[in-house]
C-alpha atoms as a PDB file:
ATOM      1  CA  UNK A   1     109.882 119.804  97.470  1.00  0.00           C
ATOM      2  CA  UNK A   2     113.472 121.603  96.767  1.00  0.00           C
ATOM      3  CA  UNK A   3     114.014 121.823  93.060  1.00  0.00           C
ATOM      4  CA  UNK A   4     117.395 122.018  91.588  1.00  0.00           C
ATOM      5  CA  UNK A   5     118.535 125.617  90.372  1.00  0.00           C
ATOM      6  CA  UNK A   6     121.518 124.488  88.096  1.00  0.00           C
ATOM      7  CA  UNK A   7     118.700 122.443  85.844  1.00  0.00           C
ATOM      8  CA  UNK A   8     115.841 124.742  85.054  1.00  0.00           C
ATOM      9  CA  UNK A   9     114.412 121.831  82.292  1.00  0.00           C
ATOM     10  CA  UNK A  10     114.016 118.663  84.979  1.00  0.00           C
ATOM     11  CA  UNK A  11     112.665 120.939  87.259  1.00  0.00           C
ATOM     12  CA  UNK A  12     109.552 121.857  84.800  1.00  0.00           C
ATOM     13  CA  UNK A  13     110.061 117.983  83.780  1.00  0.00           C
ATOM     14  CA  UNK A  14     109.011 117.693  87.999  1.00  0.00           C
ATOM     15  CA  UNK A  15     106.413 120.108  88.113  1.00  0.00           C
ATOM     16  CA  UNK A  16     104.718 118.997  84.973  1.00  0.00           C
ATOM     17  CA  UNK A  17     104.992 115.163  86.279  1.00  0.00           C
ATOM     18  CA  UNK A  18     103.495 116.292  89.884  1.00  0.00           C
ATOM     19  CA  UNK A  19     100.916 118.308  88.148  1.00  0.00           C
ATOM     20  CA  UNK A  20      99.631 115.988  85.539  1.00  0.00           C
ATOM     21  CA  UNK A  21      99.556 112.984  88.525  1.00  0.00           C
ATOM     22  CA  UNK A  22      97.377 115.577  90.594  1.00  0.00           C
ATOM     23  CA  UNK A  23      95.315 116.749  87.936  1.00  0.00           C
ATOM     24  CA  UNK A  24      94.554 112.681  86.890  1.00  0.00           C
ATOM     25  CA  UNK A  25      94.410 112.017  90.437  1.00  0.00           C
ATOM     26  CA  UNK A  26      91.633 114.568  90.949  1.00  0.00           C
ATOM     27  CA  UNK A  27      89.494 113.754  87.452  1.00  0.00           C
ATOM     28  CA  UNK A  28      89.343 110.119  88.536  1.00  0.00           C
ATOM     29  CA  UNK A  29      87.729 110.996  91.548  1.00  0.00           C
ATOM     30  CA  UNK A  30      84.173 109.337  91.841  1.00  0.00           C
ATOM     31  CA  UNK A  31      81.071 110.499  92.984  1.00  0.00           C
ATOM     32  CA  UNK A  32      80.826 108.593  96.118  1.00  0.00           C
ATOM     33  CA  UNK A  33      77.179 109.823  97.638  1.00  0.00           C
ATOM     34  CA  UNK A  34      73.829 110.521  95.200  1.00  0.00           C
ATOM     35  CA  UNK A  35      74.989 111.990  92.060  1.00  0.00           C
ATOM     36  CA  UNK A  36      73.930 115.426  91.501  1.00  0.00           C
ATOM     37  CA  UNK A  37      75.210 117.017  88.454  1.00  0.00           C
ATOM     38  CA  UNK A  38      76.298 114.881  85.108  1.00  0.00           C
ATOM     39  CA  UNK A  39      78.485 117.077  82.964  1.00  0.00           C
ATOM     40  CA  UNK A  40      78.765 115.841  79.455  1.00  0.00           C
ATOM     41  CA  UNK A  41      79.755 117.034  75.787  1.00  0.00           C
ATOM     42  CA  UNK A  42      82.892 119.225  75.525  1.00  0.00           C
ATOM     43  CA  UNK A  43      85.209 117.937  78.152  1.00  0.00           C
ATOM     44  CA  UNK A  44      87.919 115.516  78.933  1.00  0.00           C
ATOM     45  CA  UNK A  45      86.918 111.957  80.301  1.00  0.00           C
ATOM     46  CA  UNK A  46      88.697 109.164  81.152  1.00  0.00           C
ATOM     47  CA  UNK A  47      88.200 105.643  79.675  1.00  0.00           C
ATOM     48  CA  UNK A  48      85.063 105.725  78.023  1.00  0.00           C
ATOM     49  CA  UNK A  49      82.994 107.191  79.807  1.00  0.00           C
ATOM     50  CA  UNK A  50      81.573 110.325  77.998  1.00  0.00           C
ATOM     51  CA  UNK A  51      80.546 112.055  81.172  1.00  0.00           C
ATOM     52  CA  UNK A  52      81.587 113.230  84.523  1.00  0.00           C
ATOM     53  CA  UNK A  53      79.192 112.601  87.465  1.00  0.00           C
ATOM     54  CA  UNK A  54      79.319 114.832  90.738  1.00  0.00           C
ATOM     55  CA  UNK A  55      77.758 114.818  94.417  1.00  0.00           C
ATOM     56  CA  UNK A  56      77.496 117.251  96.647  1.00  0.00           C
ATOM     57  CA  UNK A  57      80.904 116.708  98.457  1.00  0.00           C
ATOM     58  CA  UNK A  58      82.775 117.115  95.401  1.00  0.00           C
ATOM     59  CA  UNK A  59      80.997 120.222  94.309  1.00  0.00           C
ATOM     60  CA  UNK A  60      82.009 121.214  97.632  1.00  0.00           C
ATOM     61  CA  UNK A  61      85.449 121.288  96.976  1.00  0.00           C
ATOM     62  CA  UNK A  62      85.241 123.550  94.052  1.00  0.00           C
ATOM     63  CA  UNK A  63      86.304 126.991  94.924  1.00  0.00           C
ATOM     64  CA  UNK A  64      82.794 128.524  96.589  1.00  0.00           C
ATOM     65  CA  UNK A  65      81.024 132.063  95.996  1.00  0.00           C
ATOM     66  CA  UNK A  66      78.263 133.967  97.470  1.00  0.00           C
ATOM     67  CA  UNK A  67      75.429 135.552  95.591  1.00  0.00           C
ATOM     68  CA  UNK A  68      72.809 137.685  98.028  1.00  0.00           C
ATOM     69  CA  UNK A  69      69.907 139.297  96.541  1.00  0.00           C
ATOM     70  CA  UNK A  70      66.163 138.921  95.925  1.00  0.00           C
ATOM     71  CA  UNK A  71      64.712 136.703  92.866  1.00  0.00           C
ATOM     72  CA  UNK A  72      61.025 136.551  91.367  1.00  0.00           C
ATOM     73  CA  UNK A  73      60.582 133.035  92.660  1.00  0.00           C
ATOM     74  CA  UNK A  74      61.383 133.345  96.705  1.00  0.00           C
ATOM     75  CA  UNK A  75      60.181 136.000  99.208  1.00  0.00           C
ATOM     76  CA  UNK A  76      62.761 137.903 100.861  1.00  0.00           C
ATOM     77  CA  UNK A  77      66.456 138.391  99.639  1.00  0.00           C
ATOM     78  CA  UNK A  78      68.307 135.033 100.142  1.00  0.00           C
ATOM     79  CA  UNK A  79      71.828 133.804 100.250  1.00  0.00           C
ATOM     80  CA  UNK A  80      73.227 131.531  97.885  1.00  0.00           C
ATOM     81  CA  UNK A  81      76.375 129.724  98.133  1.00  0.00           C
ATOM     82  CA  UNK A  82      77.979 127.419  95.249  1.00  0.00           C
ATOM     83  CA  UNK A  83      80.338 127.091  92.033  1.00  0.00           C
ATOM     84  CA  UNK A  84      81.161 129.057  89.074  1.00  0.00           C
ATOM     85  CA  UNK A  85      81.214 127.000  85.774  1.00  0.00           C
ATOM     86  CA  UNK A  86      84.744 128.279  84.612  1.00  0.00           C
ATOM     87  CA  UNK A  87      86.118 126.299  88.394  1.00  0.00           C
ATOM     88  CA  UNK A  88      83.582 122.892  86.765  1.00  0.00           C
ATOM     89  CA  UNK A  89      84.427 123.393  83.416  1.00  0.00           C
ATOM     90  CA  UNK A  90      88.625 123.448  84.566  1.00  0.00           C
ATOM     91  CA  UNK A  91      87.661 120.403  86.493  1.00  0.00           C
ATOM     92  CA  UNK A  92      86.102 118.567  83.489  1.00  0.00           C
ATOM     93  CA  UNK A  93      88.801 119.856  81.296  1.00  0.00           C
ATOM     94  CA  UNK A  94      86.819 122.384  79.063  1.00  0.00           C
ATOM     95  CA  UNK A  95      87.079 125.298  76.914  1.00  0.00           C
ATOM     96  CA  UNK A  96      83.849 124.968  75.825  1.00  0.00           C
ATOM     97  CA  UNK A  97      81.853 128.455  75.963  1.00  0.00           C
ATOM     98  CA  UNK A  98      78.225 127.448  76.243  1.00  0.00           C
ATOM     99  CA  UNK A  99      76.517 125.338  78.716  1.00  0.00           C
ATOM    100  CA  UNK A 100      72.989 123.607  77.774  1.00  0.00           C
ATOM    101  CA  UNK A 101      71.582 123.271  81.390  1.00  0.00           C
ATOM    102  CA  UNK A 102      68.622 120.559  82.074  1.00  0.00           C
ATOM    103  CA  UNK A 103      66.507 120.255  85.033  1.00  0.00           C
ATOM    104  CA  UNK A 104      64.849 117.339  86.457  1.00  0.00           C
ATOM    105  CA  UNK A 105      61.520 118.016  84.798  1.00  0.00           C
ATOM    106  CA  UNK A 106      63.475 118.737  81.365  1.00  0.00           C
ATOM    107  CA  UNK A 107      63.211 121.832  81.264  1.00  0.00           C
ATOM    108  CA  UNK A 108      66.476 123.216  79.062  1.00  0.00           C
ATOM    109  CA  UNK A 109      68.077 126.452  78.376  1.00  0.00           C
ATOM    110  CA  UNK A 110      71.693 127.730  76.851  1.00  0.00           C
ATOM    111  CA  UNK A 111      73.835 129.552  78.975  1.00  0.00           C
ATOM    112  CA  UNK A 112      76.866 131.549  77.262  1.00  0.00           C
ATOM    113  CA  UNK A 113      80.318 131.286  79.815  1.00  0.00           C
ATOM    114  CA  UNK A 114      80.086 134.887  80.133  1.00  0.00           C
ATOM    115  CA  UNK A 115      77.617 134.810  82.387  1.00  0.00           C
ATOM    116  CA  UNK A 116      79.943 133.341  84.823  1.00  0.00           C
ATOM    117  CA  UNK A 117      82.661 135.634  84.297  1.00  0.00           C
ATOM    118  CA  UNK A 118      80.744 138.904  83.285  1.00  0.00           C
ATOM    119  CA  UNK A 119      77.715 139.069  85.055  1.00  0.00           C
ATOM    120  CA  UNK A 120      78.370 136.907  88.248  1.00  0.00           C
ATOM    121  CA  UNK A 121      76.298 133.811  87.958  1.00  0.00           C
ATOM    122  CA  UNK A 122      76.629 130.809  90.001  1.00  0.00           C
ATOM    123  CA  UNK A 123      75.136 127.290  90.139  1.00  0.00           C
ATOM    124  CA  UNK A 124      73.981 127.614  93.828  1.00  0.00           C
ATOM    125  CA  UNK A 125      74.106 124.207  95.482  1.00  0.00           C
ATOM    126  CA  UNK A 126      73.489 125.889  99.132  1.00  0.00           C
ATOM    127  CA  UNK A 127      70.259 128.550 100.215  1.00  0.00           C
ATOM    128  CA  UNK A 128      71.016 130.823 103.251  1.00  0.00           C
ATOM    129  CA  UNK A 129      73.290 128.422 104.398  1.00  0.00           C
ATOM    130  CA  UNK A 130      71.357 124.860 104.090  1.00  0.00           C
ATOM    131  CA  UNK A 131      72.154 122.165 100.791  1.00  0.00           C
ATOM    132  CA  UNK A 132      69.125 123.309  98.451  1.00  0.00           C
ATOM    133  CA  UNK A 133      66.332 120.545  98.360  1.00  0.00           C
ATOM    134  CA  UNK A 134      64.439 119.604  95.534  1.00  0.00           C
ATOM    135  CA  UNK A 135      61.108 121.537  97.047  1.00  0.00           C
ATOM    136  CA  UNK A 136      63.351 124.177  97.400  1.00  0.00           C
ATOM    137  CA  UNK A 137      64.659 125.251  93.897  1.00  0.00           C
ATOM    138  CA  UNK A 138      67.688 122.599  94.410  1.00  0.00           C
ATOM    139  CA  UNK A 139      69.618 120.861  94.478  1.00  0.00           C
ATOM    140  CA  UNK A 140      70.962 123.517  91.671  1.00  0.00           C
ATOM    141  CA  UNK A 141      69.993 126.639  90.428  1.00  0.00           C
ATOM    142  CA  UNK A 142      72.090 128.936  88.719  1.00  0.00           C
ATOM    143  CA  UNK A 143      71.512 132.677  90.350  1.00  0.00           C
ATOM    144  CA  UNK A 144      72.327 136.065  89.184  1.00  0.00           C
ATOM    145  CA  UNK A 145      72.729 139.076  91.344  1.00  0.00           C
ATOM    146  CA  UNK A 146      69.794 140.675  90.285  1.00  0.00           C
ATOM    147  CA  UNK A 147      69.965 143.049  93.148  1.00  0.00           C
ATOM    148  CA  UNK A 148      73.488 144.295  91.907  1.00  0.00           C
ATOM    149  CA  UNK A 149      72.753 145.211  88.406  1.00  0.00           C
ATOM    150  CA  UNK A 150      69.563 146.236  86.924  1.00  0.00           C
ATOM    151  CA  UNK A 151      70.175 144.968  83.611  1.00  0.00           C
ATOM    152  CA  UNK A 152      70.005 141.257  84.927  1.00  0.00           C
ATOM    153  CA  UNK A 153      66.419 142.078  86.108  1.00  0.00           C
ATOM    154  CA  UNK A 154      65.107 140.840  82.330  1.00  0.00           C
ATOM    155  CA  UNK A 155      63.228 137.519  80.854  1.00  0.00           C
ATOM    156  CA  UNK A 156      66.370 136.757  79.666  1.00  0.00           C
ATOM    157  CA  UNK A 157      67.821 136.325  82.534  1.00  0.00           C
ATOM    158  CA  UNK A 158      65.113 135.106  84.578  1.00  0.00           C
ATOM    159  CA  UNK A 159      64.690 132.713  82.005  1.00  0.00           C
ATOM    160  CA  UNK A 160      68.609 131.339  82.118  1.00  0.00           C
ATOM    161  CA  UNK A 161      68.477 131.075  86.020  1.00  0.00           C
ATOM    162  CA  UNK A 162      67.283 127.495  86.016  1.00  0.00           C
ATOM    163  CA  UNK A 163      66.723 125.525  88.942  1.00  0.00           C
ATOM    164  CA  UNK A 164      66.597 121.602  89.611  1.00  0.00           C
ATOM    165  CA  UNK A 165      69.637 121.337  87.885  1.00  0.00           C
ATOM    166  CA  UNK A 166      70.857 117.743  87.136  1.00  0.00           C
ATOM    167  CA  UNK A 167      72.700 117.614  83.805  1.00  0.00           C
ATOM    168  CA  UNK A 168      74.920 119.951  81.860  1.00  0.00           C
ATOM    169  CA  UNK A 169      76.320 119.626  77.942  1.00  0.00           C
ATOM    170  CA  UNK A 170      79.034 121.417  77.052  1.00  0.00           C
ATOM    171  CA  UNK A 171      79.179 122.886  73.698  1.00  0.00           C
ATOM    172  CA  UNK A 172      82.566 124.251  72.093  1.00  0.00           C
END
């Protein structure tokens, strides 16, 4: 796309236009294998549906990081592979700074953002390589990298590393 030097205004005009189609292009994408992940609360749906449902293809396509270390619950030191929830929480259109994570069995716990962006969490959606299963922590868990900073080695954040991860609220 050439944009047209002599009218800086329609060319933001453009780019805004191009960007909001993408953006609205992207949100009304639809979770077209078994849903995964429900993200609710905080964040900007369509229509009227209050929530935004994802499989494993479209977590996919969220930008992807690597945590590698040990944890109390698996022998050995693992790699995990998944999201951050600043990339979800851009996708859902959020500013929200706390996340109240459920598993399948109901089990629920609060997660500040900051744990994202200051101490390297991620939900992990993939173990050494292989989609997580059910049996094995999945088909979420959010991971530290305990093995990187002693101070995440604590109840408090063994506790907030939750696994079977199916739902997330959003709270402002």
């Amino acid at each position: 796309m050439r944009l047209c030097s002599s009218h800086p205004q329609l060319n933001l005009l453009v780019v805004l236009f191009l960007g909001v189609i993408s953006i609205s292009s992207y949100a009304a994408e639809t979770a077209q294998g078994n849903v995964l992940l429900s993200v609710s609360g905080a964040i900007n749906t369509t229509g009227s549906i209050p929530e935004s449902k994802f499989d494993l293809t479209m977590l996919n396509r969220l930008p992807q990081y690597t945590v590698i270390t040990h944890n109390p619950w698996t022998k050995g030191r693992h790699t995990y592979q998944g999201f951050s929830a600043i990339d979800l929480l851009q996708r859902v259109g959020s500013s929200g700074t706390l996340l109240q994570i459920t598993a399948l069995n109901e089990y629920m716990t609060e997660i500040p953002l900051s744990d994202f962006t200051e101490n390297g969490a991620i939900f992990a959606t993939h173990l050494d390589g292989k989609p997580m299963s059910v049996r094995n922590l999945g088909p979420i868990m959010v991971i530290y990298p305990f093995d990187e900073r002693k101070e995440l080695k604590s109840e408090m954040f063994y506790g907030r590393s939750i696994w079977q991860v199916d739902r997330i609220k959003v709270l402002p």
